[in-house]
Protein backbone atom coordinates (compact mmCIF):
# COMPACT_ATOMS: atom_id res chain seq x y z
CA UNK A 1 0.00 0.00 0.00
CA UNK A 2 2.86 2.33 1.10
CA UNK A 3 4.34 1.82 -2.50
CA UNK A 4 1.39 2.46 -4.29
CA UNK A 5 0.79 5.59 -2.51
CA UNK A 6 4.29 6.64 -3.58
CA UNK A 7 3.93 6.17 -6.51
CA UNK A 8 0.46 7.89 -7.19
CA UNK A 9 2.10 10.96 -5.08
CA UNK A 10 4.83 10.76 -8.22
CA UNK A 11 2.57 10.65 -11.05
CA UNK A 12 0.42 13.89 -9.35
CA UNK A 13 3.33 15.79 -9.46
CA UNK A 14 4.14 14.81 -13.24
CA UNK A 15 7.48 12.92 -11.75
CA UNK A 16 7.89 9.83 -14.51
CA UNK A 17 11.42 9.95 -13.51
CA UNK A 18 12.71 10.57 -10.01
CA UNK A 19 11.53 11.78 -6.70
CA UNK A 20 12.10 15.91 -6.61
CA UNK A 21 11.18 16.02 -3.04
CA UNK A 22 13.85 14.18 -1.38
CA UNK A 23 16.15 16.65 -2.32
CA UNK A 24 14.21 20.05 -2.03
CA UNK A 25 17.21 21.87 -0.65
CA UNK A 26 21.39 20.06 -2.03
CA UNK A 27 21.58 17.04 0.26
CA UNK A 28 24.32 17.74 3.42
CA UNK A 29 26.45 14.80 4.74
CA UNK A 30 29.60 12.94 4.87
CA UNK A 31 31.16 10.67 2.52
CA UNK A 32 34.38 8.36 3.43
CA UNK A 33 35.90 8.23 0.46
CA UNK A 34 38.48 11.15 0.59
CA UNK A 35 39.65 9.77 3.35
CA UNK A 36 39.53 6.24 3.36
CA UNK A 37 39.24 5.35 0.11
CA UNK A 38 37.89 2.07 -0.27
CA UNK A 39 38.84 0.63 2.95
CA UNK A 40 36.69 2.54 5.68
CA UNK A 41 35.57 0.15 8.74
CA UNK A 42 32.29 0.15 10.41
CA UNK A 43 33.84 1.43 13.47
CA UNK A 44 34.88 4.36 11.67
CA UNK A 45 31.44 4.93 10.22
CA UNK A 46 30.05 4.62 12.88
CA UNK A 47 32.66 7.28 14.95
CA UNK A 48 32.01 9.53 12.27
CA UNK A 49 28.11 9.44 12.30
CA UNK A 50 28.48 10.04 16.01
CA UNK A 51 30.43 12.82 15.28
CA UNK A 52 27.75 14.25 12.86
CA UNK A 53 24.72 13.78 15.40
CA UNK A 54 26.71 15.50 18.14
CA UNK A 55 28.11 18.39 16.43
CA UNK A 56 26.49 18.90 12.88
CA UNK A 57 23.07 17.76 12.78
CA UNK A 58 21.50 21.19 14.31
CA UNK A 59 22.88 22.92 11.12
CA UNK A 60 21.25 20.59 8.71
CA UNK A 61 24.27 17.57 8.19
CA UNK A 62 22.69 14.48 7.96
CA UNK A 63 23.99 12.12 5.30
CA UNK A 64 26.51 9.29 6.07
CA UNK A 65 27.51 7.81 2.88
CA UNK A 66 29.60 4.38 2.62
CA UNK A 67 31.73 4.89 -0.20
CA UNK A 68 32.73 2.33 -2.91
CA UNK A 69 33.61 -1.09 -2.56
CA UNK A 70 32.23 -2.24 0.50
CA UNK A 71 32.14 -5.30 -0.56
CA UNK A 72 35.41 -5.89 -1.17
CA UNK A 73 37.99 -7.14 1.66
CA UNK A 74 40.29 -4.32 2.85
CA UNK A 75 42.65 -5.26 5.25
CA UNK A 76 43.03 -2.92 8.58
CA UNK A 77 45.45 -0.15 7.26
CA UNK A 78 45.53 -0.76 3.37
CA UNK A 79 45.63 1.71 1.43
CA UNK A 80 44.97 0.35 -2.59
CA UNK A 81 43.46 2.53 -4.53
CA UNK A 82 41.32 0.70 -7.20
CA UNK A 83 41.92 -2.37 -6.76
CA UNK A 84 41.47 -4.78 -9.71
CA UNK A 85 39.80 -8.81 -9.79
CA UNK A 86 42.04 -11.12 -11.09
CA UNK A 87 40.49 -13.81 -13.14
CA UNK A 88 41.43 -17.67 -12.57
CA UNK A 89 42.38 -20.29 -15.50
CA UNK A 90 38.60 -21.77 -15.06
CA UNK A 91 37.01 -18.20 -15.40
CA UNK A 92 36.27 -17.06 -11.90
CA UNK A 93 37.42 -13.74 -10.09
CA UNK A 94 39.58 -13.06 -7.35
CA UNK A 95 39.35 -11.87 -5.01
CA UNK A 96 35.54 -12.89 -4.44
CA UNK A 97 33.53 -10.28 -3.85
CA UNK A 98 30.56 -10.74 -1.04
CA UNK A 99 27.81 -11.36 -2.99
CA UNK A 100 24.37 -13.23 -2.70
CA UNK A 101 22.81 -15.91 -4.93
CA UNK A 102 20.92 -13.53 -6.85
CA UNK A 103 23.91 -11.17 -7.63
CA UNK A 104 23.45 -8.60 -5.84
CA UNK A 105 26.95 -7.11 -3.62
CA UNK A 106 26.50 -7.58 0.40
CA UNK A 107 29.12 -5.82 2.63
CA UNK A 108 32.16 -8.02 3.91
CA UNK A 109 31.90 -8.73 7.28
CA UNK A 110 35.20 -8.04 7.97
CA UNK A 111 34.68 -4.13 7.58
CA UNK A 112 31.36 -4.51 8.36
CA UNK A 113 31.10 -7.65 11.32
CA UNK A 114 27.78 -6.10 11.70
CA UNK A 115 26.65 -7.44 8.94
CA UNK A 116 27.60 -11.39 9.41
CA UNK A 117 26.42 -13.45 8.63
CA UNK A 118 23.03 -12.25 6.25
CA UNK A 119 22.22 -8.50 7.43
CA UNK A 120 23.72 -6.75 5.48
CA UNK A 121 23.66 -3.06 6.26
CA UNK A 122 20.72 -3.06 8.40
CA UNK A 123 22.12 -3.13 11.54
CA UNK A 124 24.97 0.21 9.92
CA UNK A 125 21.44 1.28 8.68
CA UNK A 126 19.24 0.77 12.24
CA UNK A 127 22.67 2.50 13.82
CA UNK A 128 22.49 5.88 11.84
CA UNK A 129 18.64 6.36 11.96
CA UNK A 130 18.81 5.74 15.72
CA UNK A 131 20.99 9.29 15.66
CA UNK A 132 18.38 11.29 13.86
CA UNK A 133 20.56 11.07 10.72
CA UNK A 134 20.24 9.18 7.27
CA UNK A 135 22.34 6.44 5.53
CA UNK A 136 23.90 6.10 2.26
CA UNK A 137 26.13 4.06 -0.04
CA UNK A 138 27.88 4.14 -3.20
CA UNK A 139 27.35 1.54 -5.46
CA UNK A 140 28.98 0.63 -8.96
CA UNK A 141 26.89 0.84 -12.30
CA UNK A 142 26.01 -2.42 -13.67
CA UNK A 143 26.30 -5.94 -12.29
CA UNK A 144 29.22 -7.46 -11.05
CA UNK A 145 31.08 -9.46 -13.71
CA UNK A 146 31.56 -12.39 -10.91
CA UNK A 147 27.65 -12.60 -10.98
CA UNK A 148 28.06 -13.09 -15.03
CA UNK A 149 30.87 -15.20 -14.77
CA UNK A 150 28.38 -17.58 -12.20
CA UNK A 151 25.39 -17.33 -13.96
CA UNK A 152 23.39 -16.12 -10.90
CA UNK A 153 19.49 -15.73 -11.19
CA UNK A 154 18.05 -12.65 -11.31
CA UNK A 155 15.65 -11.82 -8.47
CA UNK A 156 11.36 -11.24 -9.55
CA UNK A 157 11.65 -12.92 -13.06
CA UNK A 158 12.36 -16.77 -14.35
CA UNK A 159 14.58 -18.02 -16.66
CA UNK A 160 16.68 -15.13 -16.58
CA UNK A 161 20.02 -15.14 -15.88
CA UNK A 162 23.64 -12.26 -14.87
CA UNK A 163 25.17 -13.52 -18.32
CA UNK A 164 21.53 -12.87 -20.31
CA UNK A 165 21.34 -9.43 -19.26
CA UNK A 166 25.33 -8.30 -18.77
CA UNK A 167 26.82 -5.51 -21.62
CA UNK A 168 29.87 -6.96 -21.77
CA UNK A 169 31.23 -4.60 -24.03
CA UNK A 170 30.37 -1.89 -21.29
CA UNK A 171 33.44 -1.81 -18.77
CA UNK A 172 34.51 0.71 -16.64
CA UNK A 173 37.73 2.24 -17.48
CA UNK A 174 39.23 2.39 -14.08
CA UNK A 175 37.83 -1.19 -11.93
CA UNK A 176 37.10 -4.17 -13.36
CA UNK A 177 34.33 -5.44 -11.48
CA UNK A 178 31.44 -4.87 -13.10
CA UNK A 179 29.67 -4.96 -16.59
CA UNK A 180 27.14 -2.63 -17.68
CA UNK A 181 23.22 -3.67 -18.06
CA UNK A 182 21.77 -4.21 -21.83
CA UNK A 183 18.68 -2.49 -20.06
CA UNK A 184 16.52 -3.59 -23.95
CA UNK A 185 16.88 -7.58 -22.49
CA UNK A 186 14.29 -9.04 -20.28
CA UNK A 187 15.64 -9.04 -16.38
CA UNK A 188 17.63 -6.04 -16.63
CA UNK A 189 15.13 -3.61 -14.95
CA UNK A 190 14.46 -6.57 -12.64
CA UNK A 191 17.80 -7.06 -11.60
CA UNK A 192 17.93 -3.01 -10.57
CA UNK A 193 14.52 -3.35 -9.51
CA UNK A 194 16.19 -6.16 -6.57
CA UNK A 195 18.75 -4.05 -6.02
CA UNK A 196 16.93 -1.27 -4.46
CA UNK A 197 14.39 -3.69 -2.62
CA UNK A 198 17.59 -5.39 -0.91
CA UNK A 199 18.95 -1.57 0.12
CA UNK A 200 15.65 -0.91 0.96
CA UNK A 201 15.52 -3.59 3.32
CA UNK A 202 18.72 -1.86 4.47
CA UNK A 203 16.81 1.41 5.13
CA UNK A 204 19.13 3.69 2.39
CA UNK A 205 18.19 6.99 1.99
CA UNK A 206 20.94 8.17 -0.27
CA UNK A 207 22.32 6.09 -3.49
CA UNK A 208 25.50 7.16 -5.25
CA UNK A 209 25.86 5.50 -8.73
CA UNK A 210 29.34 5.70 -10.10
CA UNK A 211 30.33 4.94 -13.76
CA UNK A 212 27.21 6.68 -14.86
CA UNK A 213 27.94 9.62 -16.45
CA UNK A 214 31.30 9.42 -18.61
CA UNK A 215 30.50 8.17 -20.87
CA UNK A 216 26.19 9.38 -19.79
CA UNK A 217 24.20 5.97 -20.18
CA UNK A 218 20.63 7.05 -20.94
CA UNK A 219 19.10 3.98 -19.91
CA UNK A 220 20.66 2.91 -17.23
CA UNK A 221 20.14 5.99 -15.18
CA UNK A 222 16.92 5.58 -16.44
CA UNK A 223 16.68 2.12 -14.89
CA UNK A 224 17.99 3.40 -11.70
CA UNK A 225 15.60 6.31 -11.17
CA UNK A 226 12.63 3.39 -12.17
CA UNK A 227 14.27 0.94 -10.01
CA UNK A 228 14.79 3.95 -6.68
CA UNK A 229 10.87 4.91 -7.68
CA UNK A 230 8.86 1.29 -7.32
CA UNK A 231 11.27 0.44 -4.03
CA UNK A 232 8.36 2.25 -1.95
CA UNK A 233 11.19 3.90 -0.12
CA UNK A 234 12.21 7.97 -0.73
CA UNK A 235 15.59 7.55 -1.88
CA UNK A 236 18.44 10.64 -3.29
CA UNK A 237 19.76 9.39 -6.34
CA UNK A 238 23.20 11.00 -7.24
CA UNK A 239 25.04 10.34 -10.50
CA UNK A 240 29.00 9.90 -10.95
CA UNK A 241 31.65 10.77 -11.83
CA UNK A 242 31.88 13.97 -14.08
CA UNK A 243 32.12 15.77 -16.49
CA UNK A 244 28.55 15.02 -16.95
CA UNK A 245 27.55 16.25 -20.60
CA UNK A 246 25.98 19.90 -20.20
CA UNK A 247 23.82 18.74 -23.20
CA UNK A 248 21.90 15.70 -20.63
CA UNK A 249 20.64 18.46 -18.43
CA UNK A 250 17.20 18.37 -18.99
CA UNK A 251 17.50 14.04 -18.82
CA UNK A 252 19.24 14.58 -15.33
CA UNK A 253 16.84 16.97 -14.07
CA UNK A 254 14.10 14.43 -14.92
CA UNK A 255 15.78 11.22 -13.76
CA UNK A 256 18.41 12.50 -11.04
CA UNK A 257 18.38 14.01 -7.82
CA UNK A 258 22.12 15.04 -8.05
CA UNK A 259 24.89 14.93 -10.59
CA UNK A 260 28.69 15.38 -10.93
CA UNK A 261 29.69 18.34 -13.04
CA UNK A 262 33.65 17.17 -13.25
CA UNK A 263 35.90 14.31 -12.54
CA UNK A 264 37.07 13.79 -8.69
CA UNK A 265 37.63 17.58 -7.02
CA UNK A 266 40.76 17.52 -4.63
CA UNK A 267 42.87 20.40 -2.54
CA UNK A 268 44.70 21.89 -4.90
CA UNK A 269 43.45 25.71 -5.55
CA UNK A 270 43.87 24.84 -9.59
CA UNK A 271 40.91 22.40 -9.70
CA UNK A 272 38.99 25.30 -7.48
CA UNK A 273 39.96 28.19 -10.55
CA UNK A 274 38.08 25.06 -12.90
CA UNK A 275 35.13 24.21 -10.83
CA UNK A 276 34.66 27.70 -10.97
CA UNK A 277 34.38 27.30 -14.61
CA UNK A 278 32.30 24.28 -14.79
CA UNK A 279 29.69 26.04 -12.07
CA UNK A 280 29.20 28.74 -14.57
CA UNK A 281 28.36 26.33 -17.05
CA UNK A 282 25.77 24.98 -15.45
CA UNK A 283 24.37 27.76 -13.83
CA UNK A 284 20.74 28.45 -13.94
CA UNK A 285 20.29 24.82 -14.03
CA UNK A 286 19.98 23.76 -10.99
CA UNK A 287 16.32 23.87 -9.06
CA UNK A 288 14.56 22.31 -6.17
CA UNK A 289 15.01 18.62 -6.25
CA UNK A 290 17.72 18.81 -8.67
CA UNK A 291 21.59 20.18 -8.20
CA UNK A 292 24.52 20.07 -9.96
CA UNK A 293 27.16 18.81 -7.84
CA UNK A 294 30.86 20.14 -7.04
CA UNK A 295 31.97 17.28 -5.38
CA UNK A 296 32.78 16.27 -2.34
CA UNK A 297 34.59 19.22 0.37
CA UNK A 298 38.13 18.93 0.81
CA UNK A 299 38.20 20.11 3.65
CA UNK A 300 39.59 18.44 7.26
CA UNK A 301 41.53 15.02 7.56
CA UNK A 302 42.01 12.94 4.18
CA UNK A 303 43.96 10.09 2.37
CA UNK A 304 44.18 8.26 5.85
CA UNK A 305 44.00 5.07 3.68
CA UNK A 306 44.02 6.68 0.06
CA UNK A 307 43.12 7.33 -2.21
CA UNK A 308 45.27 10.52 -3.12
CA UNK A 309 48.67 10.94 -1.52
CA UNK A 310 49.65 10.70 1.70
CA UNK A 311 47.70 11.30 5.19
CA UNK A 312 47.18 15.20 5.51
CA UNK A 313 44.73 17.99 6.30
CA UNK A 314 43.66 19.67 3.59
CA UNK A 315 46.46 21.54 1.45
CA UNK A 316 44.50 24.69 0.83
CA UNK A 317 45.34 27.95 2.78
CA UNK A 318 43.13 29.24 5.08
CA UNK A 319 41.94 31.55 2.66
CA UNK A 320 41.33 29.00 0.16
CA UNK A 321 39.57 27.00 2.72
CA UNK A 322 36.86 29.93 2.65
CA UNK A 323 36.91 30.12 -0.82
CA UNK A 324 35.90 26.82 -1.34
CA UNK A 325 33.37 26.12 1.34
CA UNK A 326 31.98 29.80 0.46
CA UNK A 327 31.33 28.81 -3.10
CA UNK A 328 30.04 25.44 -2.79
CA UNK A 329 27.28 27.12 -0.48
CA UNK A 330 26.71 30.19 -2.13
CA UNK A 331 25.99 28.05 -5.72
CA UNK A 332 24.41 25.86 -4.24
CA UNK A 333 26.21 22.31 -4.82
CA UNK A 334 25.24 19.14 -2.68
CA UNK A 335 27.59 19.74 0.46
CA UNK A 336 29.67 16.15 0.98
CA UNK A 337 32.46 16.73 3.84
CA UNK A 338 35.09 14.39 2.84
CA UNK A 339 37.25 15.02 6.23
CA UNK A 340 37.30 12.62 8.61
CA UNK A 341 35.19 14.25 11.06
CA UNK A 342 36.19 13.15 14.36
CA UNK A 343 39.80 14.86 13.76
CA UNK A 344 38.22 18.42 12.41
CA UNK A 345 40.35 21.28 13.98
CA UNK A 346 38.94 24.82 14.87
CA UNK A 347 38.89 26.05 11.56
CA UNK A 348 36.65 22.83 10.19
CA UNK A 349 34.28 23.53 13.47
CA UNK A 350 33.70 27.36 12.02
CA UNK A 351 33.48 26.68 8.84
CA UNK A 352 30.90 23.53 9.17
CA UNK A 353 28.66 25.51 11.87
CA UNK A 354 28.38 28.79 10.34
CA UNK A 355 24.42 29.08 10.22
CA UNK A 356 24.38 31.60 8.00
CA UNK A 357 27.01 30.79 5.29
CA UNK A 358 25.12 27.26 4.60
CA UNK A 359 21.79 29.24 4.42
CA UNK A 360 22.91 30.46 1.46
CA UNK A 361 23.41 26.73 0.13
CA UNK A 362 19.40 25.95 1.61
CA UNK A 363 17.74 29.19 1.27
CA UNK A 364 19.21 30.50 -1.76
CA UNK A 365 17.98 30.67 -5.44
CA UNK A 366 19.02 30.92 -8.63
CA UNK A 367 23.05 31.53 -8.13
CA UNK A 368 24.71 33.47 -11.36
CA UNK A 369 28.11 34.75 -11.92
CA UNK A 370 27.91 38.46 -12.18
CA UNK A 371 31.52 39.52 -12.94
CA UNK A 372 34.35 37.62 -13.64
CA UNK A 373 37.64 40.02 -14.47
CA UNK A 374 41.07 40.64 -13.28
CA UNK A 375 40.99 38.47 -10.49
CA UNK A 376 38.01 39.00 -9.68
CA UNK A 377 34.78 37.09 -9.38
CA UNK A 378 31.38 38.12 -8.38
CA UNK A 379 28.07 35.47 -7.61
CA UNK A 380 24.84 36.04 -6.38
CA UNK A 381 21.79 34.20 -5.29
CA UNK A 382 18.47 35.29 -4.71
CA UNK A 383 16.51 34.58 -1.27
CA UNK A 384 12.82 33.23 -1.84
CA UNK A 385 10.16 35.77 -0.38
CA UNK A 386 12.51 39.09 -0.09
CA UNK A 387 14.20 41.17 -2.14
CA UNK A 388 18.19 40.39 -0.24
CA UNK A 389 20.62 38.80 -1.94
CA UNK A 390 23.43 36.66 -1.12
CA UNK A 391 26.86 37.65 -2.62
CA UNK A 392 30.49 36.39 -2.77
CA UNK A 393 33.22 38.47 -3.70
CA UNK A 394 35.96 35.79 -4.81
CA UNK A 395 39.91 37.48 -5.10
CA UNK A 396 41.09 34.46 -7.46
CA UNK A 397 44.88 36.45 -8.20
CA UNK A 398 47.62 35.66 -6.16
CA UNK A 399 47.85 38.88 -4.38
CA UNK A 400 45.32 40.65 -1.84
CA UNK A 401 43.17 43.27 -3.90
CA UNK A 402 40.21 45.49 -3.28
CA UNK A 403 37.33 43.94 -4.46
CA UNK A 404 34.22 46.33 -5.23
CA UNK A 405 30.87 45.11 -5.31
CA UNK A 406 28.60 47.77 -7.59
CA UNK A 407 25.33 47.34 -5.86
CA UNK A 408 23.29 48.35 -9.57
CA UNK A 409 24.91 44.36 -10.15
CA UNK A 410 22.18 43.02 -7.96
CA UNK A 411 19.70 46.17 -8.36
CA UNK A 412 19.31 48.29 -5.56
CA UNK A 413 21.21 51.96 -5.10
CA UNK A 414 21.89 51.85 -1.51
CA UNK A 415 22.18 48.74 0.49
CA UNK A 416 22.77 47.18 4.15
CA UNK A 417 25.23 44.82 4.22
CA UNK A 418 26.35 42.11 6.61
CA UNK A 419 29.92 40.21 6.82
CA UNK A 420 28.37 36.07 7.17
CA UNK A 421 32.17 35.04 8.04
CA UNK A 422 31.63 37.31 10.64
CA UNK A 423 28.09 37.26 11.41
CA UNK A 424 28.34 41.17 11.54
CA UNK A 425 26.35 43.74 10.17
CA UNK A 426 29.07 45.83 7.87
CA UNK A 427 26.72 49.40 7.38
CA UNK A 428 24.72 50.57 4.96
CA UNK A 429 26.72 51.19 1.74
CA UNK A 430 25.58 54.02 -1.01
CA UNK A 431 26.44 52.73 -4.72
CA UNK A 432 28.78 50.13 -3.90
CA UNK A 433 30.85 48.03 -1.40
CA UNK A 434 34.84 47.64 -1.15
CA UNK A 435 36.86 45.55 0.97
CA UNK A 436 40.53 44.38 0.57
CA UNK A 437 40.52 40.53 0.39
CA UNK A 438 43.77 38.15 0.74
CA UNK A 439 45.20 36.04 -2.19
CA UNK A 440 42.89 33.54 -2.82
CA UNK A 441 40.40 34.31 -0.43
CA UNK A 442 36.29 35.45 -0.50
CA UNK A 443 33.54 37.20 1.36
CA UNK A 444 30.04 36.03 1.63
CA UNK A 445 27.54 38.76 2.09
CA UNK A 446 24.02 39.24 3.09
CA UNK A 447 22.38 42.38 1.11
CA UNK A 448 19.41 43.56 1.87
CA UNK A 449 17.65 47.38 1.12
């Protein structure tokens, strides 16, 4: 009954594709992967999630997101990247990856002993809903090639079988674990359709698909959204990697909840100058239910186990630290911390609780670029119901500058404007608004008549 109701709800808002309203406002969590890779523990989930709930969850963090390979054994302390199946003289893969007899990936229970010996993730799932916060995971496109290789039945319809309904042309470039789905044969929307009633049964709230989008595969995001939208359960479907072709827009806003606009983001302030970029493609895009995503915040402890050099905090400045967080708010991108939280210094505490800096990211509207020149980079957003604005003033040179903000830009003569760094009220300013910012470094502003 519950599934049926869904899915009437969907077809009275003119959703055929996915569900808008678990993502009204960019989703807010944490994601292991930039620092642990593929070999994150439940214990360190779990530490994290803790972490969340304590100190995060009152400014709207909720997500916990188990990132890739989960089912795949990681020794305590390994750091291996992607780590490739090998393939024995009779066929099979090694190393085995935990899976079920209807194909479908289960956690290993020696990251997850939770799970042993048939949970699964509902006990990880039970653990992070009992803290008032919600639980995702990242899954690979496709079905696992060991499945194919085994000839596994495919759950909810007979006679089919992994090797009827594998693309075994379709490979991802980077891990060979999976095949993509011919999603024309019989079983193929089944076989999705199982996956989502198993993480279902796990209580998921957030799905990250990876291998999606380069190269974009129609139908299987297609089959996803389908799959996510008869599991009876609201679930945030997010698309990876990037770049994600600017011309699928309008396919993504019907089908996806979130999508990657470039490849993996990390702390370096060169792949912040062309995220910058790729934001102002997309701009204008974006709307309730739907977001272009930045990627994941580089911001607090990574690479503890990989997968990108060795264990650091982040390598931007201070300054750039601002910059970064400042912008993925103020345009509104899906806000992933990628630190591990439970090591976050000062700086990560100011920047993660700062009310009014991620109000721009959940109250904000329509973000544009208004001025890119010499260093200098303007944005705006709009806030529902008033006429104020939000406004960053981005000093992308590598020297400090005076940055003026011409207040006709955003329409209005004279203007009140308050420092959200700060959480100061500046003065009111006739014409325009200067300030001196460092190398590198932004302001996010509140204006208001």
């Amino acid at each position: 009954m519950k599934k049926i109701i869904l899915l009437l709800v969907l077809m009275v808002n003119g959703l055929m594709g996915v569900n808008a309203q678990v993502a009204k406002t960019p989703p807010m969590g944490w994601n292991g992967y930039n620092c642990f890779g593929s070999a994150v523990h439940e214990d360190e989930v779990k530490a994290n999630a803790d972490y969340m709930a304590k100190n995060l969850k009152q400014f709207g963090w909720e997500y916990v997101v188990i990132d890739f390979l989960w089912g795949y054994d990681n020794p305590p302390g390994s750091n291996i990247g992607n780590p490739n199946q090998l393939r024995l003289p009779d066929g099979a893969y090694i190393p085995w990856l935990s899976m079920d007899k209807y194909g479908r990936l289960l956690p290993n229970t020696n990251k997850f002993p939770s799970a042993f010996p048939d949970k699964g993730f509902q006990p990880m799932g039970d653990y992070i809903h009992s803290l008032g916060l919600k639980f995702g995971i990242h899954v690979m496109r496709g079905i696992p090639r060991q499945a194919v290789w085994a000839k596994t039945k495919v759950l909810g319809v007979d006679g089919v079988t992994a090797n009827m309904i594998a693309d075994t042309s379709s490979k991802c470039a980077w891990l060979n674990h999976m095949y993509g789905l011919d999603m024309k044969k019989r079983g193929a929307q089944e076989y999705l359709n199982s996956l989502l009633q198993l993480y279902t049964s796990w209580g998921v709230d957030f799905i990250k698909v990876d291998d999606l989008s380069r190269p974009y595969s129609d139908l299987e995001v297609e089959g996803y959204a389908k799959a996510i939208q008869q599991c009876g359960r609201p679930i945030v479907f997010s698309t990876s990697p990037g770049a994600t072709p600017l011309a699928k827009a309008e396919h993504l806003k019907q089908y996806a909840n979130q999508w990657r606009m470039a490849d993996d983001f990390w702390d370096n302030w060169k792949e912040v100058l062309q995220m910058f970029d790729y934001a102002a493609s997309w701009q204008g895009l974006g709307q309730e239910g739907h977001w272009p995503d930045c990627d994941m915040i580089q911001i607090g402890k990574l690479s503890k186990r990989g997968p990108v050099g060795r264990e650091r905090y982040s390598r931007f400045t201070n300054d750039e630290l601002y910059t970064h967080f400042g912008f993925w708010c103020l345009f509104r991108s899906p806000l992933m911390i990628g630190g591990n939280l439970p090591e976050n210094r000062d700086i990560e505490t100011k920047l993660f609780t700062n009310q009014e800096v991620i109000d721009a990211n959940q109250k904000g509207s329509n973000p544009k670029q208004l001025y890119k020149n010499d260093g200098t980079m303007i944005w705006a957003s709009e806030i529902a119901g008033t006429k104020d604005r939000y406004v960053g003033l981005f000093n992308i040179s590598d020297s400090a500058k005076e940055i003026s903000l011409d207040l006709s830009l955003i329409g209005y003569k004279k203007a009140h404007v308050r420092d959200l760094w700060k959480k100061a009220d500046v003065g009111l300013f006739k014409s325009k608004y200067a300030n001196t910012i460092p190398a590198h470094g932004c302001l996010m502003l509140k204006v208001s008549e």
